[in-house]
C-alpha atoms as a PDB file:
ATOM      1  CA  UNK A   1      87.377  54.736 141.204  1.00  0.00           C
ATOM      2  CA  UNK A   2      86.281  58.205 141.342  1.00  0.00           C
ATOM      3  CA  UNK A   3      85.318  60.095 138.526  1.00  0.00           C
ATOM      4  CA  UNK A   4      88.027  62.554 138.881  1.00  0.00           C
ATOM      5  CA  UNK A   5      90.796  60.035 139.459  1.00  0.00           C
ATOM      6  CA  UNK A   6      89.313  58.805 136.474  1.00  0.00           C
ATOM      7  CA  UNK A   7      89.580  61.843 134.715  1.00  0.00           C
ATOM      8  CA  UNK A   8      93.273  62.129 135.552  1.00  0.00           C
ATOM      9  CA  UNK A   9      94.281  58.806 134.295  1.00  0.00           C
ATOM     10  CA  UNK A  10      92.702  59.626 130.776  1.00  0.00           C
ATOM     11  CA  UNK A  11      94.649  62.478 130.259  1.00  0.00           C
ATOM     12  CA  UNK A  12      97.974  60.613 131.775  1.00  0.00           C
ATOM     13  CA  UNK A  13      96.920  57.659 129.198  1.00  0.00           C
ATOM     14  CA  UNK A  14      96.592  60.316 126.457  1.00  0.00           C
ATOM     15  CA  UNK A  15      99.677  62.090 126.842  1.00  0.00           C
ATOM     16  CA  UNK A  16     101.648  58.898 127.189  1.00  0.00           C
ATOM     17  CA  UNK A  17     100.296  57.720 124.003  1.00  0.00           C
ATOM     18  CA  UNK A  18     101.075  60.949 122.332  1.00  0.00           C
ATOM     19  CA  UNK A  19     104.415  60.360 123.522  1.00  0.00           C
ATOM     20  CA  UNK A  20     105.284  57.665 122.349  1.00  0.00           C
ATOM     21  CA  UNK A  21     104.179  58.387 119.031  1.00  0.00           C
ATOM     22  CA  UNK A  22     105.968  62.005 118.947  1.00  0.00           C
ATOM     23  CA  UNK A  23     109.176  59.915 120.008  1.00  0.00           C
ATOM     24  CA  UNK A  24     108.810  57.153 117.137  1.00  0.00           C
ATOM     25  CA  UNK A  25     108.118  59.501 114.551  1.00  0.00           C
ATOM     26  CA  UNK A  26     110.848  61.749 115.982  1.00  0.00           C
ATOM     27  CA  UNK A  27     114.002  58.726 116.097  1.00  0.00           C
ATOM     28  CA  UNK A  28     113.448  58.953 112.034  1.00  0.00           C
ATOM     29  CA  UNK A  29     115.740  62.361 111.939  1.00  0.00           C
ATOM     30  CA  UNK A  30     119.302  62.352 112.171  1.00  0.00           C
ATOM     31  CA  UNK A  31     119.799  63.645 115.582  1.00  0.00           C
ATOM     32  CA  UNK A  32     121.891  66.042 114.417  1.00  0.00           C
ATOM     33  CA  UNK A  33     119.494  67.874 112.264  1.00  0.00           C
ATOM     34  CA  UNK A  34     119.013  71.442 113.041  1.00  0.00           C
ATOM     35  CA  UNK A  35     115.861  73.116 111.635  1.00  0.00           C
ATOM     36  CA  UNK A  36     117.311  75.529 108.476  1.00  0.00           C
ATOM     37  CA  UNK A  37     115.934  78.577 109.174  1.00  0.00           C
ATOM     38  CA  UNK A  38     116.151  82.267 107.270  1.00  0.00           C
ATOM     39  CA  UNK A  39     115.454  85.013 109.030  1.00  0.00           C
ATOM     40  CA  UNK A  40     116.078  87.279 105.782  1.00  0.00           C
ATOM     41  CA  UNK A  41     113.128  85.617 104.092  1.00  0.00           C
ATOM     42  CA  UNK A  42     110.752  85.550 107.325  1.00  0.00           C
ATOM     43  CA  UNK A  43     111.609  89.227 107.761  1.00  0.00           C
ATOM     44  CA  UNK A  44     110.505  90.036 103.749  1.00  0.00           C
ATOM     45  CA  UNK A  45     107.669  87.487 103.827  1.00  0.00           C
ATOM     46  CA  UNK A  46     106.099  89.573 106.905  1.00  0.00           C
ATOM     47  CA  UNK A  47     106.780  92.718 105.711  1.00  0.00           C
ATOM     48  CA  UNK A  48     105.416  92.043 102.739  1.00  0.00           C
ATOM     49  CA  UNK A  49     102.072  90.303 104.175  1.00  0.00           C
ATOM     50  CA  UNK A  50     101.556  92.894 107.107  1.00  0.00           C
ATOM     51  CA  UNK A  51     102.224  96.825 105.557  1.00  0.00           C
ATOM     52  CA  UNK A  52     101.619  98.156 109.219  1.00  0.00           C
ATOM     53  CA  UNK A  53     105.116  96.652 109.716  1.00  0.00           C
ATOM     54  CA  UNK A  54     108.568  98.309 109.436  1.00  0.00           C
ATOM     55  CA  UNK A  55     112.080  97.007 109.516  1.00  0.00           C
ATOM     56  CA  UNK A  56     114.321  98.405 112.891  1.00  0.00           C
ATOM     57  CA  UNK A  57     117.881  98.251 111.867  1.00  0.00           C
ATOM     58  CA  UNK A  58     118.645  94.966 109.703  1.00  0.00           C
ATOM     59  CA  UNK A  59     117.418  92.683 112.212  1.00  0.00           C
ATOM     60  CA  UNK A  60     114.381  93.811 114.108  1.00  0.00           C
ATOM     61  CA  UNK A  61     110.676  94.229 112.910  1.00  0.00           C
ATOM     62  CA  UNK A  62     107.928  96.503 114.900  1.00  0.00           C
ATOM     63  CA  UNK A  63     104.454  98.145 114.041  1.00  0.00           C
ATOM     64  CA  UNK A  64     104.783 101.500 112.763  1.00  0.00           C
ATOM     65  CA  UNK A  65     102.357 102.640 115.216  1.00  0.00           C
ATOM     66  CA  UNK A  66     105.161 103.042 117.911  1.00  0.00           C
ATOM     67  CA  UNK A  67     104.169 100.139 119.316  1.00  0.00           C
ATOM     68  CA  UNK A  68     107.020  99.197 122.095  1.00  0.00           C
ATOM     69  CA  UNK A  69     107.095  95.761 120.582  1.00  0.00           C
ATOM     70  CA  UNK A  70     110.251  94.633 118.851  1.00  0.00           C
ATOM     71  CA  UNK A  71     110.871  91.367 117.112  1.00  0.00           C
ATOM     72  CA  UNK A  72     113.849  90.453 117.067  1.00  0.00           C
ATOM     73  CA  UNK A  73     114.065  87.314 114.473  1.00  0.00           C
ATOM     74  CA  UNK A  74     118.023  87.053 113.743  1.00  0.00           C
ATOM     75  CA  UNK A  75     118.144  86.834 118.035  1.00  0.00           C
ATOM     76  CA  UNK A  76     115.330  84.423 118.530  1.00  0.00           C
ATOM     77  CA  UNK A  77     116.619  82.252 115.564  1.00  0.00           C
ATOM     78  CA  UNK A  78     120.421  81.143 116.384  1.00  0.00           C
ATOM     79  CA  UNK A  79     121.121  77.933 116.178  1.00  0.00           C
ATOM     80  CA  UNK A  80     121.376  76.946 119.497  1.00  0.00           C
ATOM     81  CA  UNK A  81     118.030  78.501 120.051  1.00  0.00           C
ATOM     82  CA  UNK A  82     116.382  77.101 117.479  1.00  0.00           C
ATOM     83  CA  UNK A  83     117.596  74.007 118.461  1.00  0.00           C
ATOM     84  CA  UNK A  84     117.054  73.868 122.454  1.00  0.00           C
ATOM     85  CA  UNK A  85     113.038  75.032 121.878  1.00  0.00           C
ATOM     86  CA  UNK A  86     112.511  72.360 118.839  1.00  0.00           C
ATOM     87  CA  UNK A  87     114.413  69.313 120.896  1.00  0.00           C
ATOM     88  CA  UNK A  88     110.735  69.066 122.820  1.00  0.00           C
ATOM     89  CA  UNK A  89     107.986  70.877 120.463  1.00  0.00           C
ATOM     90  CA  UNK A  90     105.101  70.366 122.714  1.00  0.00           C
ATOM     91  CA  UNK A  91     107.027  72.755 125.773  1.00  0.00           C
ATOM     92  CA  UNK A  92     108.448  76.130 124.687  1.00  0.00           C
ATOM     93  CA  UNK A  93     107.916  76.459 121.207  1.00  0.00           C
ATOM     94  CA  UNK A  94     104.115  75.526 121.816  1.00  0.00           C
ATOM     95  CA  UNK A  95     103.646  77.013 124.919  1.00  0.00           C
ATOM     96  CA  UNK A  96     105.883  80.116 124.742  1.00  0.00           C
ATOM     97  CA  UNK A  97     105.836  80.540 121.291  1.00  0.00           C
ATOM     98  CA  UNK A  98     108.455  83.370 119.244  1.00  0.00           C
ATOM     99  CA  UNK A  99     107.656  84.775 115.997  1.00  0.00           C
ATOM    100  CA  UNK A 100     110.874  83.175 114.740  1.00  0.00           C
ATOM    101  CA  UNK A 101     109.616  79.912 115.758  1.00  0.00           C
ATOM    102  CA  UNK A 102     106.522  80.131 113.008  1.00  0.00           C
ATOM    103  CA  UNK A 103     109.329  80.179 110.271  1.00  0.00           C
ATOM    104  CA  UNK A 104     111.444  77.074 112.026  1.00  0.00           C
ATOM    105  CA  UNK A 105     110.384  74.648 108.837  1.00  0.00           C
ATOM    106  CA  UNK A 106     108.747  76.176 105.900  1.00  0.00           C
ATOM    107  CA  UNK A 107     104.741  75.066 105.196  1.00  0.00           C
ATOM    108  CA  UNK A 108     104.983  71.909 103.263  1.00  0.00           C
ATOM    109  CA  UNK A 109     103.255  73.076 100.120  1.00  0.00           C
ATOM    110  CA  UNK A 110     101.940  70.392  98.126  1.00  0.00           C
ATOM    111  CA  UNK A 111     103.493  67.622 100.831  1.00  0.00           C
ATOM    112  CA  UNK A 112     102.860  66.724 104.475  1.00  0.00           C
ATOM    113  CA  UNK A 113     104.871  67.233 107.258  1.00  0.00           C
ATOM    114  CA  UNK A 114     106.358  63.805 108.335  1.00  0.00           C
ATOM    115  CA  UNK A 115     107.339  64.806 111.939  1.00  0.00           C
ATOM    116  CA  UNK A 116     106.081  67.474 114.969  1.00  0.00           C
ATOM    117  CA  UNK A 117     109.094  69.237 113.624  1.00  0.00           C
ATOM    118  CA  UNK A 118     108.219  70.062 110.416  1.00  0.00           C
ATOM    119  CA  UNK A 119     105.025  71.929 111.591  1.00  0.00           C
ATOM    120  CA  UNK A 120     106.516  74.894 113.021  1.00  0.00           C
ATOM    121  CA  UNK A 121     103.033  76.803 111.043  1.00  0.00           C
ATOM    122  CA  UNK A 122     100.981  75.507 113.869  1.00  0.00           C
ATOM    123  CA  UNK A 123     103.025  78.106 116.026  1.00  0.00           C
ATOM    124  CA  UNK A 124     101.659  81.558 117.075  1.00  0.00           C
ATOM    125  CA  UNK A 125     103.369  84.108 118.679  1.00  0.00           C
ATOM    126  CA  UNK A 126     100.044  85.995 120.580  1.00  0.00           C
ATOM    127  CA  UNK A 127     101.882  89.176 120.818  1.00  0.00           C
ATOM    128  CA  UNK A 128     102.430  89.395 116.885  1.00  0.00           C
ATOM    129  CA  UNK A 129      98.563  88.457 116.349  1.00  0.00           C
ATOM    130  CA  UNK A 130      96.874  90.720 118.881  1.00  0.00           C
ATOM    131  CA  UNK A 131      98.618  93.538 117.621  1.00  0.00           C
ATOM    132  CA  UNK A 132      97.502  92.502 113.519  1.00  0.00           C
ATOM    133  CA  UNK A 133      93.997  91.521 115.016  1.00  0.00           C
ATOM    134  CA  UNK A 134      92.940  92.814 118.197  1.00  0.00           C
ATOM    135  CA  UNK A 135      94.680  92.222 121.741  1.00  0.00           C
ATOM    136  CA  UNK A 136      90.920  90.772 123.568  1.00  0.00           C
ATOM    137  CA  UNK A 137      87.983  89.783 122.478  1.00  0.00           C
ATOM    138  CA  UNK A 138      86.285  93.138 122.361  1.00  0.00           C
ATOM    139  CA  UNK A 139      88.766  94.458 120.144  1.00  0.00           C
ATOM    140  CA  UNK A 140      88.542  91.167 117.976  1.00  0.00           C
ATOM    141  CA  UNK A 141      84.803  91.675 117.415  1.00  0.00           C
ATOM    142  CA  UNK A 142      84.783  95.319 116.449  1.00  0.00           C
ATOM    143  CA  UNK A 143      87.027  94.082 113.518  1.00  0.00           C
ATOM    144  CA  UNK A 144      84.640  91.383 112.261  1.00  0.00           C
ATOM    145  CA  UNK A 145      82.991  91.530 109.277  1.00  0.00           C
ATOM    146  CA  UNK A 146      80.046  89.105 107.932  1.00  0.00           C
ATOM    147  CA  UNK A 147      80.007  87.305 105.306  1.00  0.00           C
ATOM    148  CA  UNK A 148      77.721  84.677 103.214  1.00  0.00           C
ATOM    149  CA  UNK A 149      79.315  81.620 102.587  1.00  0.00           C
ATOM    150  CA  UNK A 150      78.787  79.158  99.686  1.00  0.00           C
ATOM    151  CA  UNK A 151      76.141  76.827 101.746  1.00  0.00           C
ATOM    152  CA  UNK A 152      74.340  80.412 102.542  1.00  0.00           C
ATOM    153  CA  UNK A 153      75.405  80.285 106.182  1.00  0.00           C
ATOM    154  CA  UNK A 154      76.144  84.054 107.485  1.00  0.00           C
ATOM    155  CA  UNK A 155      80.149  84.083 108.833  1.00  0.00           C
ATOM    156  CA  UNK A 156      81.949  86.790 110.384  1.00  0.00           C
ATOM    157  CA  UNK A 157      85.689  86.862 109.626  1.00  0.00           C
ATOM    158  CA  UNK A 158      88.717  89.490 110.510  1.00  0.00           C
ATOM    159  CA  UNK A 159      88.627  92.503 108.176  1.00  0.00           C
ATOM    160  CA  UNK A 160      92.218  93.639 109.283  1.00  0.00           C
ATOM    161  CA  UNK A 161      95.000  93.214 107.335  1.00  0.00           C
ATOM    162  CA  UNK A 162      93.437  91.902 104.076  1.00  0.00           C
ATOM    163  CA  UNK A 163      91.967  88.502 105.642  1.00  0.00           C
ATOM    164  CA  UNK A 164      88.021  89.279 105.122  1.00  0.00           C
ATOM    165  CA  UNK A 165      88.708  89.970 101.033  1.00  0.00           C
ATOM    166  CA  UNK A 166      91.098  86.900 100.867  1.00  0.00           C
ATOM    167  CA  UNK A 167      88.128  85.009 102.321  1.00  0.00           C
ATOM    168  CA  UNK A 168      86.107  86.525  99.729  1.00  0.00           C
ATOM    169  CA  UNK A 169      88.312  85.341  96.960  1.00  0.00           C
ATOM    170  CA  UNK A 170      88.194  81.902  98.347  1.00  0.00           C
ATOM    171  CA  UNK A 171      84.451  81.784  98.149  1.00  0.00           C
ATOM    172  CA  UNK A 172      84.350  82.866  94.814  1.00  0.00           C
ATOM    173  CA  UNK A 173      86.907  80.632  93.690  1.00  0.00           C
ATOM    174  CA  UNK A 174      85.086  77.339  95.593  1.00  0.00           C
ATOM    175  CA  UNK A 175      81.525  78.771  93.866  1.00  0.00           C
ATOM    176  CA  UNK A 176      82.893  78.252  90.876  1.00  0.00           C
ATOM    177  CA  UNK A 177      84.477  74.635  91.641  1.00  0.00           C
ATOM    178  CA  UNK A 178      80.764  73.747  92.775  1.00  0.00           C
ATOM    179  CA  UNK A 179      79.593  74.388  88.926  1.00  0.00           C
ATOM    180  CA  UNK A 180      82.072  71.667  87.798  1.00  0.00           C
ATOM    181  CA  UNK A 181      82.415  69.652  91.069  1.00  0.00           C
ATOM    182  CA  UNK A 182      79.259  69.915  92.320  1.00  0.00           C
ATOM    183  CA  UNK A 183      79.576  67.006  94.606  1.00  0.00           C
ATOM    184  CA  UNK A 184      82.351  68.412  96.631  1.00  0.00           C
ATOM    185  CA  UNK A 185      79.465  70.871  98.421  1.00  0.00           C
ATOM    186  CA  UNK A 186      79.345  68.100 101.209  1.00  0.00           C
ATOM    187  CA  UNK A 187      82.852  69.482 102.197  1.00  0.00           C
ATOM    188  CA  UNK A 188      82.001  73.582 102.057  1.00  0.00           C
ATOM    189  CA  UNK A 189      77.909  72.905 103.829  1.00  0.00           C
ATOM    190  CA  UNK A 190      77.546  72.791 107.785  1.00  0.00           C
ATOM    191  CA  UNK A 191      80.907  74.143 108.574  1.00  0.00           C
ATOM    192  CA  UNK A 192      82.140  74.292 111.561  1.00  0.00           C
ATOM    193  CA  UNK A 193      82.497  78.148 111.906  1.00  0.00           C
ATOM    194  CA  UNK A 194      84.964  80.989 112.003  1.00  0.00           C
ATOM    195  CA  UNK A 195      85.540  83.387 114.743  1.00  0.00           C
ATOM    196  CA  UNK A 196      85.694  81.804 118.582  1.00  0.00           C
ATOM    197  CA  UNK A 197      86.929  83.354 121.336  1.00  0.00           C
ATOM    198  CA  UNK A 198      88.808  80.077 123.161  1.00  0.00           C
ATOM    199  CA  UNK A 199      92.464  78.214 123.647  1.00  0.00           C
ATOM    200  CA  UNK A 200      93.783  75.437 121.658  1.00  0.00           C
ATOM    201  CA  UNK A 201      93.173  72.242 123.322  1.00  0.00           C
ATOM    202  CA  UNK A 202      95.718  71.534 125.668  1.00  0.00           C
ATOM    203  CA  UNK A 203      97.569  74.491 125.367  1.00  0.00           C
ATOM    204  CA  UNK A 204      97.101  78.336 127.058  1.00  0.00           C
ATOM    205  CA  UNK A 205      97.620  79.768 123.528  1.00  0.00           C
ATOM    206  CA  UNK A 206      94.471  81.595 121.554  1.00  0.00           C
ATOM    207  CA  UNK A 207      93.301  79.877 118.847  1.00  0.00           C
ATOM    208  CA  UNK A 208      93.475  81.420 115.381  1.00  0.00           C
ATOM    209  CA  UNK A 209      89.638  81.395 115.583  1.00  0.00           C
ATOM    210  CA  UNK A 210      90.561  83.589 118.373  1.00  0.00           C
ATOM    211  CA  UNK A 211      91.612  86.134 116.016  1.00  0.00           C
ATOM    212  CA  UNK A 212      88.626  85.652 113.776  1.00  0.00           C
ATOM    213  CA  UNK A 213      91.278  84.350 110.456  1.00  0.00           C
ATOM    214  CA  UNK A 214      90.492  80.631 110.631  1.00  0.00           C
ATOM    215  CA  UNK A 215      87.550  78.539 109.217  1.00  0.00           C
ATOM    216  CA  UNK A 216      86.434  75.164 109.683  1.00  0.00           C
ATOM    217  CA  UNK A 217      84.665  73.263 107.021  1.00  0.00           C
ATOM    218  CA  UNK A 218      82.439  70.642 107.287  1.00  0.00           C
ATOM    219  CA  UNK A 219      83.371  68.969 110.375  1.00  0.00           C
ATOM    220  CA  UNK A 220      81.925  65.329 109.789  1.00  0.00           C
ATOM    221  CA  UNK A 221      84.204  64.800 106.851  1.00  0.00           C
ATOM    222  CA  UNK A 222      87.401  65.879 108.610  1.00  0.00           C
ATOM    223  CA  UNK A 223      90.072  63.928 110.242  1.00  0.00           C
ATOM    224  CA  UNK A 224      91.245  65.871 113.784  1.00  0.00           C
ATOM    225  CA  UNK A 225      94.428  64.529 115.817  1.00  0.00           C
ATOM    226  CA  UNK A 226      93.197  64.374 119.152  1.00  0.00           C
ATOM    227  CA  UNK A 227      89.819  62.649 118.175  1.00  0.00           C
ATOM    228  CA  UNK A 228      91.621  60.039 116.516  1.00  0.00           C
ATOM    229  CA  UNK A 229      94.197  59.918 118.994  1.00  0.00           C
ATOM    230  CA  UNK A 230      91.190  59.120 122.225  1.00  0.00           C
ATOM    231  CA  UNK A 231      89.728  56.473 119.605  1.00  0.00           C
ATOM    232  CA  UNK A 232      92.792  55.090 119.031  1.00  0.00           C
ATOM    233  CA  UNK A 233      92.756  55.880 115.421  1.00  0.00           C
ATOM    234  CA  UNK A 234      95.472  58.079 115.303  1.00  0.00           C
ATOM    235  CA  UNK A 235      97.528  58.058 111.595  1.00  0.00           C
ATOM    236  CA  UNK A 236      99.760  60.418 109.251  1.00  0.00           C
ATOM    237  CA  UNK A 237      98.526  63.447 107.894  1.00  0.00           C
ATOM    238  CA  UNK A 238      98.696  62.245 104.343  1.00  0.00           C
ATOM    239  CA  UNK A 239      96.665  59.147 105.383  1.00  0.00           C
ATOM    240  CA  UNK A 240      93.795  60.851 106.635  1.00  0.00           C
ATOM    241  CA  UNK A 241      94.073  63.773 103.715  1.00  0.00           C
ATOM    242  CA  UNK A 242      90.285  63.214 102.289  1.00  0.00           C
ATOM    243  CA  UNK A 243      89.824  66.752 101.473  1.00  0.00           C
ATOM    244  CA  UNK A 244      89.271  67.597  97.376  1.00  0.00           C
ATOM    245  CA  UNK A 245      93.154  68.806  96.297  1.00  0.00           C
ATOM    246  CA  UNK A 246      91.236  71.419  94.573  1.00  0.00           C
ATOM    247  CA  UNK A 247      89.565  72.652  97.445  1.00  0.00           C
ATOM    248  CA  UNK A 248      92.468  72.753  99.219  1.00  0.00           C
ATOM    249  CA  UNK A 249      93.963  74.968  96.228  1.00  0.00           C
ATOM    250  CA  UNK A 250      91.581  77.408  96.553  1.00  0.00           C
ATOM    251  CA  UNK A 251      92.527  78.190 100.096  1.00  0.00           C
ATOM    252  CA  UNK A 252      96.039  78.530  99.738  1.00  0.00           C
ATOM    253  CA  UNK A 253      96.145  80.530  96.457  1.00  0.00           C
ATOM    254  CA  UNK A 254      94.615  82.963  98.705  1.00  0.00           C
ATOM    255  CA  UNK A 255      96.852  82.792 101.727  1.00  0.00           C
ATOM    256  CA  UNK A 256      95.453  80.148 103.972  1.00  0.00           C
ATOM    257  CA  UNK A 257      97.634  77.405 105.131  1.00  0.00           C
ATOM    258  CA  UNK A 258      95.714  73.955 105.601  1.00  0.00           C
ATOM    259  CA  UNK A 259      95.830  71.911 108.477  1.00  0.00           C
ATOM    260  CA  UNK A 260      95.455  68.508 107.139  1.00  0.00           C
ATOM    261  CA  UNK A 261      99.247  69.179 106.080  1.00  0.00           C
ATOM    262  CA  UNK A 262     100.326  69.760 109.919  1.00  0.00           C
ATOM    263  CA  UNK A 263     101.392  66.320 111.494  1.00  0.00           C
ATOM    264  CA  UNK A 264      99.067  67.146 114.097  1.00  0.00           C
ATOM    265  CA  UNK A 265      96.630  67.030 111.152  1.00  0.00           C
ATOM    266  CA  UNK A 266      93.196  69.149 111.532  1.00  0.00           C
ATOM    267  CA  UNK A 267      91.610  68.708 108.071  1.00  0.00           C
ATOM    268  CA  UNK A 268      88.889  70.785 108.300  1.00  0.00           C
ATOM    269  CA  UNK A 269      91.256  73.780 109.264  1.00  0.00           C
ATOM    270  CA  UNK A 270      92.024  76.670 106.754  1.00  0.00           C
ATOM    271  CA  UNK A 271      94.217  79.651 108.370  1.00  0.00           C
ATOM    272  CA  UNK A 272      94.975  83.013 106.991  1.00  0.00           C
ATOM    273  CA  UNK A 273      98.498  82.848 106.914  1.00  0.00           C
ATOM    274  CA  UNK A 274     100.371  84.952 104.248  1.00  0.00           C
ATOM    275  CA  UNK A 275     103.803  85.367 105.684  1.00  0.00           C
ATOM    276  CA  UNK A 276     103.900  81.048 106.124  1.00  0.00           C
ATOM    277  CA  UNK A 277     102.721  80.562 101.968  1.00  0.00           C
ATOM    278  CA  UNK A 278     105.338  83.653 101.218  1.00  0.00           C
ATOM    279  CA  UNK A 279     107.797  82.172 103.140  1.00  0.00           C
ATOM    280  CA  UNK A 280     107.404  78.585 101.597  1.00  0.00           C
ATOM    281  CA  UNK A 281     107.542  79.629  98.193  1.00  0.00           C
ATOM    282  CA  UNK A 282     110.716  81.779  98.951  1.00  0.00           C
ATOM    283  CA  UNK A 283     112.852  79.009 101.073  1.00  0.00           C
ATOM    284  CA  UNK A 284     112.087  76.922  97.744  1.00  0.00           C
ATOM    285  CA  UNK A 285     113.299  79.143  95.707  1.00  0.00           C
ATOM    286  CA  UNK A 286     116.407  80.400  97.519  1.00  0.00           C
ATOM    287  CA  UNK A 287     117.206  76.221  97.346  1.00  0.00           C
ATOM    288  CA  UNK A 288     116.288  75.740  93.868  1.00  0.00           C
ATOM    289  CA  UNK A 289     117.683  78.973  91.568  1.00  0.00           C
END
């Protein structure tokens, strides 16, 4: 067999297996479960994250830089919508992804998500992002700013839009979780870095790193879907959740959404997020007065 037959069948192996697993974990909703989503709440939480932003009306968002971008979220979150691009989560939410679809399930804070559909955080629209962050990787870079990070290693991370100090709160609040819990270093040393110009793994979507507002920590204590998935190892996010709650905290006190609580779990993940934490804390509260 040729190596790139070879190749082919992999990847057709893979994808099967991914499948299958998407559709078991995905026969455990009622099928007639639509994703609750509140466009009132996504439209505060982003305004309130991103002060470039401006409301348009009642139901559109742009950049007060007269950017010719519009967001429309009531639009791009009827039900129907909503419904038709989260019936197969790995096509056109993933790879043509709406702002509105980001809000489709709020973060699980303090939980894990127990299907693909409950992990609607893992969803970027590009547009949105390379106006907050820079629209190539030129622009990206000029907005990078370095940083020393607890193990000593020099970082560079996004100073737009309050990322770089949130980062910067993180670090000091981890420094001083080493001088209680100072074994927990083995998580924070040898990370696996910030800002990288590249696509998400089987997808033509940017990467967070992309946008220089994602870190990795240390990779050789994480648990990452895909690996597992080729070793045959695959599990549930909370099963492969290793990482220090505490550490884990830290990050999301500050903004940063974790992706060991994605069902397409990537634990050494941390994402500056604040419109996804807003928004989670919000939908809870609008459901329990």
């Amino acid at each position: 067999m040729s190596s790139k037959i070879l190749f082919v069948s992999i990847i057709l192996t893979l994808q099967i297996s991914l499948n299958a697993e998407s559709s078991k974990m995905q026969s455990q909703m009622d099928s007639s479960e639509v994703l609750d989503f509140n466009p009132k709440i996504a439209s505060f939480c982003l305004l309130q994250s991103y002060p470039t932003l401006e409301q348009e009306g009642q139901e559109s968002l742009r950049f007060r830089d007269n950017s010719h971008l519009v967001w429309n979220l009531m639009k791009d979150s009827t039900r129907q919508a909503i419904t038709q691009r989260h019936q197969n989560p790995f096509q056109d939410s993933w790879q043509n992804p709406k702002l509105a679809d980001s809000f489709a399930t709020p973060y699980p804070l303090a939980n894990f998500a127990k299907n693909s559909d409950e992990e609607s955080s893992r969803i970027r629209d590009i547009a949105f992002f390379s106006m907050l962050y820079g629209s190539n990787e030129a622009e990206v870079t000029q907005n990078l700013k370095s940083l020393f990070w607890v193990d000593g290693t020099e970082i560079l991370f996004n100073s737009k839009n309050g990322a770089y100090e949130a980062l910067v709160r993180v670090k000091n609040r981890l420094e001083n979780l080493l001088e209680s819990h100072p074994n927990f270093k083995i998580y924070l040393q040898n990370i696996g870095g910030t800002f990288k110009w590249r696509k998400i793994a089987d997808s033509n979507n940017l990467s967070a790193h992309s946008f220089g507002i994602a870190i990795d920590i240390n990779v050789a204590h994480s648990r990452y879907w895909l690996w597992d998935l080729k070793s045959n190892a695959l599990s549930n996010s909370k099963a492969v959740a290793t990482i220090p709650l505490e550490i884990i905290e830290a990050f999301e006190e500050e903004n940063f959404i974790w992706g060991g609580r994605w069902w397409h779990y990537d634990t050494m993940h941390f994402e500056y997020r604040p419109e996804i934490l807003c928004y989670a804390k919000e939908f809870a509260k609008s459901h329990n007065p």
